[in-house]
Protein backbone atom coordinates (compact mmCIF):
# COMPACT_ATOMS: atom_id res chain seq x y z
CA UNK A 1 6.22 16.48 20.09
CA UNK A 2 8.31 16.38 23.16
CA UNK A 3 10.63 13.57 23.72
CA UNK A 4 12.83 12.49 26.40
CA UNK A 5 16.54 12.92 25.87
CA UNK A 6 17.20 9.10 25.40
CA UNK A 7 14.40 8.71 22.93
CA UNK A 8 15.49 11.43 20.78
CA UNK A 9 18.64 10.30 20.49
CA UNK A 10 17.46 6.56 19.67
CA UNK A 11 15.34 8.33 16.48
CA UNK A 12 18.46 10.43 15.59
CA UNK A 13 20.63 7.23 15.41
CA UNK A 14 17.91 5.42 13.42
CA UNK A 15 17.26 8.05 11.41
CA UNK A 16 21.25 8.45 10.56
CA UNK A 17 21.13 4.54 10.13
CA UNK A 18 18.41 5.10 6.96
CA UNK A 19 20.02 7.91 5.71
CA UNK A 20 22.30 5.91 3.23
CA UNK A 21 21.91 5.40 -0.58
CA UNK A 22 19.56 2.23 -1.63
CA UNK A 23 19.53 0.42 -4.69
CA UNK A 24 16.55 0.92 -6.85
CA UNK A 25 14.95 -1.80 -9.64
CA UNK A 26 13.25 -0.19 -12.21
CA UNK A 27 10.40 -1.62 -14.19
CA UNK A 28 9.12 1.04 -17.34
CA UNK A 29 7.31 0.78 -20.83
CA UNK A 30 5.84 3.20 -22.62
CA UNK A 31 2.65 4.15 -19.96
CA UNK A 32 4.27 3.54 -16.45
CA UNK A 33 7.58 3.85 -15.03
CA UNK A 34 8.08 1.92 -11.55
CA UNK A 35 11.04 2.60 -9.24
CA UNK A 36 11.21 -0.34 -6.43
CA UNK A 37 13.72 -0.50 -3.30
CA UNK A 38 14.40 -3.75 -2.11
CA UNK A 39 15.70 -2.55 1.08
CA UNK A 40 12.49 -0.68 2.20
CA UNK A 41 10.24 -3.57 2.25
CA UNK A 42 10.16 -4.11 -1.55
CA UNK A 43 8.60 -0.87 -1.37
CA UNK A 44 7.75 0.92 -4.66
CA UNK A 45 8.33 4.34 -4.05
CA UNK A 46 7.33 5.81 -7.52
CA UNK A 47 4.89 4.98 -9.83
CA UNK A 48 5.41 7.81 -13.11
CA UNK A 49 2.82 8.18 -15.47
CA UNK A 50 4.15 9.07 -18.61
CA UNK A 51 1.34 10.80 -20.51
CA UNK A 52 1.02 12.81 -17.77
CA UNK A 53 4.63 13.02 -15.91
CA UNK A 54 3.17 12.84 -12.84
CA UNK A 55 4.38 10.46 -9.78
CA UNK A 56 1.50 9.25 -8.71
CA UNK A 57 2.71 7.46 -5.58
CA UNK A 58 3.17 10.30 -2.12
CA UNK A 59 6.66 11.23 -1.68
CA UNK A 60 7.29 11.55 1.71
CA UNK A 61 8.50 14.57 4.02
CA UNK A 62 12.26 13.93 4.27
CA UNK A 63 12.01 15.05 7.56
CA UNK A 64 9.90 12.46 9.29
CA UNK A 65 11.34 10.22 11.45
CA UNK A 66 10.92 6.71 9.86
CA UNK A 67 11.85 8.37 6.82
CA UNK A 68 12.60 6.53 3.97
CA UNK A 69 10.80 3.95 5.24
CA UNK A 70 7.71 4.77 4.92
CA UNK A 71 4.74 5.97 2.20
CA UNK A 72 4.57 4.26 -1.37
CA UNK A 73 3.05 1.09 -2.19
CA UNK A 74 4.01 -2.20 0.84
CA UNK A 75 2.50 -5.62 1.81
CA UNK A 76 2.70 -6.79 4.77
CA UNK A 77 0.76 -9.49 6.82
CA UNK A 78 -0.41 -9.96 10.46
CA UNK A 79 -2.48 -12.32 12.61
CA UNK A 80 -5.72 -10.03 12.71
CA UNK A 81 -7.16 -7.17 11.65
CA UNK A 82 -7.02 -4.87 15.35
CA UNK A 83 -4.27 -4.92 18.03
CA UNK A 84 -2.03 -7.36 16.15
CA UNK A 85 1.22 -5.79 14.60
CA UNK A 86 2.72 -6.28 11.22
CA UNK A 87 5.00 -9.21 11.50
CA UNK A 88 8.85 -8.23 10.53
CA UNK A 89 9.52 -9.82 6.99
CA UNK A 90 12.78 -9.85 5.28
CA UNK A 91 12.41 -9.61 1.39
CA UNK A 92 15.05 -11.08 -0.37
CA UNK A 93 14.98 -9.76 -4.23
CA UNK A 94 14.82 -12.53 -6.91
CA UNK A 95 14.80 -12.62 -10.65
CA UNK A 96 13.40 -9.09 -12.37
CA UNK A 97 13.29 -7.08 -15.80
CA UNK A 98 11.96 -4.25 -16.95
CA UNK A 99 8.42 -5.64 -16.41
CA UNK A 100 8.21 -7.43 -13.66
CA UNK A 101 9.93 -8.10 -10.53
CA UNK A 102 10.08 -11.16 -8.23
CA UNK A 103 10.52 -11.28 -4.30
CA UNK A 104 10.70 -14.30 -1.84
CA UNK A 105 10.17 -13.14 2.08
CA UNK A 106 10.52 -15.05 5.46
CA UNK A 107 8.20 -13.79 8.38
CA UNK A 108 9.48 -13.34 12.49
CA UNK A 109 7.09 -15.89 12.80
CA UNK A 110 8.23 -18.84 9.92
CA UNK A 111 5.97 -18.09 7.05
CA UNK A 112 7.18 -17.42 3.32
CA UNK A 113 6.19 -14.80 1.01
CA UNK A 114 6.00 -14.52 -2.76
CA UNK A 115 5.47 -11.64 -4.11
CA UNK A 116 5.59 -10.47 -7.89
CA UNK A 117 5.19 -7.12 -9.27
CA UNK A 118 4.49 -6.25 -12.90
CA UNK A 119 4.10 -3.40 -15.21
CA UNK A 120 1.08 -4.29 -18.00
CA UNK A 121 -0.36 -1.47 -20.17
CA UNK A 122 -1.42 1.17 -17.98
CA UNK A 123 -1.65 -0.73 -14.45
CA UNK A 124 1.03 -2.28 -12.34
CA UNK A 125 0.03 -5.22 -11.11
CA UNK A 126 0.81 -6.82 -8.32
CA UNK A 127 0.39 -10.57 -6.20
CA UNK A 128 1.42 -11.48 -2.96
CA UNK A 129 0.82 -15.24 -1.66
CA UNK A 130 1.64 -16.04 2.13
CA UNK A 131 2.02 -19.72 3.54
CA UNK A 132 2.61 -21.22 5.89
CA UNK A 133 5.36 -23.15 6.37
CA UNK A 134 5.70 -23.97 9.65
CA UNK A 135 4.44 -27.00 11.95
CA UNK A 136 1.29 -25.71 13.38
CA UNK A 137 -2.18 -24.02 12.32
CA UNK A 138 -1.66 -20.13 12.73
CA UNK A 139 -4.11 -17.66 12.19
CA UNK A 140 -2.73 -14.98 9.41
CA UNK A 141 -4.31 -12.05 6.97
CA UNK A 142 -2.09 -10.45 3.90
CA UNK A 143 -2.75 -6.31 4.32
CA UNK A 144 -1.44 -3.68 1.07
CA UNK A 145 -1.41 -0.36 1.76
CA UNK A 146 -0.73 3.01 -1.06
CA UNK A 147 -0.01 6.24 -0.03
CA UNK A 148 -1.52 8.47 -3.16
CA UNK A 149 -0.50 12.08 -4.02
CA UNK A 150 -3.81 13.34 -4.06
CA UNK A 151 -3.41 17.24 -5.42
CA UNK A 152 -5.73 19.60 -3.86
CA UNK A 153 -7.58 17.32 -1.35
CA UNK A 154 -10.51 20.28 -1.22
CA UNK A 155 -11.30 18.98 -4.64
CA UNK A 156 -10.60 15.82 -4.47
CA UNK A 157 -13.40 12.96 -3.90
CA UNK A 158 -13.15 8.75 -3.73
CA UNK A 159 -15.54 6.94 -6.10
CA UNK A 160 -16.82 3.46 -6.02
CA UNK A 161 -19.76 1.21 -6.36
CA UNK A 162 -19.79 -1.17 -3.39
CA UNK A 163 -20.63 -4.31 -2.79
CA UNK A 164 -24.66 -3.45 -1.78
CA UNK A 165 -24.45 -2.10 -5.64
CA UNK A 166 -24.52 1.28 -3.66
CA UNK A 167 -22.91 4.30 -5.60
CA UNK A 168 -20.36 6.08 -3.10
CA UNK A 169 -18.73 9.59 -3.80
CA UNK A 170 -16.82 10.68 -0.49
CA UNK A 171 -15.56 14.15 -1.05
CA UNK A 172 -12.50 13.86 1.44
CA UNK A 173 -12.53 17.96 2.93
CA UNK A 174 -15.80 19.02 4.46
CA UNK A 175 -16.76 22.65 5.71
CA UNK A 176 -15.70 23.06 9.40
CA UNK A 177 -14.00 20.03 9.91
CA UNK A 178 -10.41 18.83 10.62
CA UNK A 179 -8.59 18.10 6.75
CA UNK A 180 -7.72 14.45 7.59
CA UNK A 181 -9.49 11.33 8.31
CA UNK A 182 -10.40 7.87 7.64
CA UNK A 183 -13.40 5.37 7.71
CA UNK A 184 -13.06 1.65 7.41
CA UNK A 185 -15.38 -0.49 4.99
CA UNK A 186 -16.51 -3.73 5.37
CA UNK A 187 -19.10 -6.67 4.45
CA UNK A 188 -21.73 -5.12 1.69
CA UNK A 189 -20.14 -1.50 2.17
CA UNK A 190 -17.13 -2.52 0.75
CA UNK A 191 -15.90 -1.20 -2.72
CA UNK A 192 -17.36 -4.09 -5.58
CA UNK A 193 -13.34 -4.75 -6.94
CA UNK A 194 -12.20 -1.29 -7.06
CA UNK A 195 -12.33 2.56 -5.95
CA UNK A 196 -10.87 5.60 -7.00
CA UNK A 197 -9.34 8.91 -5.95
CA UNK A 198 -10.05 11.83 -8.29
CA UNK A 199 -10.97 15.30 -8.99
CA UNK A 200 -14.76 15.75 -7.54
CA UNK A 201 -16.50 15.59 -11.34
CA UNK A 202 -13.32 14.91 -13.10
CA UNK A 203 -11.06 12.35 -14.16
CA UNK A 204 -9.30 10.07 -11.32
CA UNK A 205 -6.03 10.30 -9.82
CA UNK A 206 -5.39 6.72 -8.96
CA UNK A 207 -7.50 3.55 -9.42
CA UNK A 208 -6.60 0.47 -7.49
CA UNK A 209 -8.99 -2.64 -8.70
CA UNK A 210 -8.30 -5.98 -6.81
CA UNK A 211 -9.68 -9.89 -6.14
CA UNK A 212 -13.30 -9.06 -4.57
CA UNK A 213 -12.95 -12.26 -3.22
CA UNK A 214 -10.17 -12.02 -1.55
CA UNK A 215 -10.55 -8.84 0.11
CA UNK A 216 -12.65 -8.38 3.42
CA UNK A 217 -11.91 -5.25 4.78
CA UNK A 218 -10.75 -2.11 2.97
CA UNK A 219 -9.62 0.82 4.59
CA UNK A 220 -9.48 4.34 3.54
CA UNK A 221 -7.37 7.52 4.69
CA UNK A 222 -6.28 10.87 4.13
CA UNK A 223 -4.80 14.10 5.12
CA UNK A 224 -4.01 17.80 4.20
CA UNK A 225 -2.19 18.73 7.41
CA UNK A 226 1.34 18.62 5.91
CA UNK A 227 0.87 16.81 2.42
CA UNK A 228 -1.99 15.75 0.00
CA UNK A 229 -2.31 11.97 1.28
CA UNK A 230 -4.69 9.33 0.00
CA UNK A 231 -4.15 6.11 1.55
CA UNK A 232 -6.34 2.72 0.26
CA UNK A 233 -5.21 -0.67 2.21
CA UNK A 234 -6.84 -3.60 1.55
CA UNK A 235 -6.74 -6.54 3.96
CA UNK A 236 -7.68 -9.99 3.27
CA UNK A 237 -10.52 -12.57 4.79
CA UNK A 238 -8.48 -13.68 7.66
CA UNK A 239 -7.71 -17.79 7.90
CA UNK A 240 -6.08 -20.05 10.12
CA UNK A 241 -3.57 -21.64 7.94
CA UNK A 242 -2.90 -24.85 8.48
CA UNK A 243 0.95 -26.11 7.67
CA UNK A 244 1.13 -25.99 3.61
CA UNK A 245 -1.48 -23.87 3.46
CA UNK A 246 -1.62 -20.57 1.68
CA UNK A 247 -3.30 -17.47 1.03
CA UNK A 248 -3.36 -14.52 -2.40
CA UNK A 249 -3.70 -11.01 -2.51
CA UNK A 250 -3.95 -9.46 -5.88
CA UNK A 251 -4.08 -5.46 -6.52
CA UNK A 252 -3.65 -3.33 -9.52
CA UNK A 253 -2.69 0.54 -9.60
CA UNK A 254 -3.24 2.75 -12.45
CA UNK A 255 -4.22 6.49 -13.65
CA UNK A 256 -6.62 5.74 -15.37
């Protein structure tokens, strides 16, 4: 893209800003290993799956310009689902081990975040609780988003049974049409607790299973423009907390 001079150099000093070393937590047993970076929005930016040795999280071009910050596995949360940013959170890391880690966060706006991650068996698991801990109502919704290495994306489909009881198999790269895209799914269309990302007749890549309950709108993307990108977000039922109250989101990743 073209940029003006003064924009350019604004992303070259941000980008040299990011380019630093980060610390990394590390959670690992004998299925999963988990590398997390505080720093990056308690952003887990590899997810190894040791039968197989393969990351199953995206790595990112190096050269893109938010980069590090960006792909992996992030929560954030917002005051709607369309035309309403991500509010700025600063995550503050908190007791961890090689299973689990623990982070508090403050929102721009005055609301605290918990958030625990956890390696179990095959699936990390994570929860994420937002309230509200400010003086007056405010309307919020918790959003996670994954970025998936998806292999070859021309043989790659998404699987799941939605909430309708409907059987869904998207395969991602159609004849004749641009290699990228996304589609949004909500009400009955939604996925019934989980969906998938796998070889069309085969095995998947990455399952993500979550609290049907707490989930109203889940969002799927993907590309083969530059790299093999899955993305699933899942947003929750948006409320208008009052003061004290609270909201969950909980999500699981695994291979299998």
């Amino acid at each position: 893209d073209l940029r003006e001079p003064n924009s350019l150099a604004v992303d070259e000093k941000e980008f040299a800003a990011r380019m630093k070393p980060y610390d990394v937590v590390t959670m690992e047993n004998e299925h999963l290993r988990v590398d997390v970076v505080p720093e990056l929005q308690a952003r887990a930016v590899r997810m190894i799956d040791k039968r197989s040795g393969k990351d199953l999280l995206l790595r990112p071009n190096s050269g893109a310009t938010t980069y590090p910050d960006l792909g992996g596995l992030t929560v954030g949360a917002q005051s709607d689902y369309v035309n309403a940013p991500g509010w700025k959170i600063e995550w503050t890391l908190g007791n961890h081990s090689d299973s689990e880690i623990h982070f508090t966060g403050k929102s721009e706006n005055g609301m605290a975040l918990e958030r625990v991650l956890r390696v179990e068996g095959t699936q990390l698991k994570t929860s994420t609780t937002l309230k509200n801990t400010s003086a007056t109502a405010a309307p919020a919704l918790l959003q996670t988003h994954v970025d998936a290495e998806g292999g070859d994306l021309k043989k790659a489909e998404v699987r799941f049974t939605s909430m309708a009881a409907a059987s869904v198999s998207l395969a991602l790269i159609q004849p004749n049409t641009q290699p990228s895209g996304g589609v949004n799914y909500a009400d009955n269309d939604r996925p019934n607790g989980e969906w998938s990302v796998g070889k069309i007749a085969g095995v998947p890549i990455l399952m993500n299973r979550f609290a049907k309950e707490q989930v109203a709108r889940c969002q799927l993307s993907w590309s083969a423009k530059s790299e093999n990108r899955v993305g699933f977000s899942l947003q929750t039922f948006k409320q208008t907390l009052q003061p004290g109250e609270s909201l969950t989101l909980e999500s699981d990743y695994s291979a299998v």
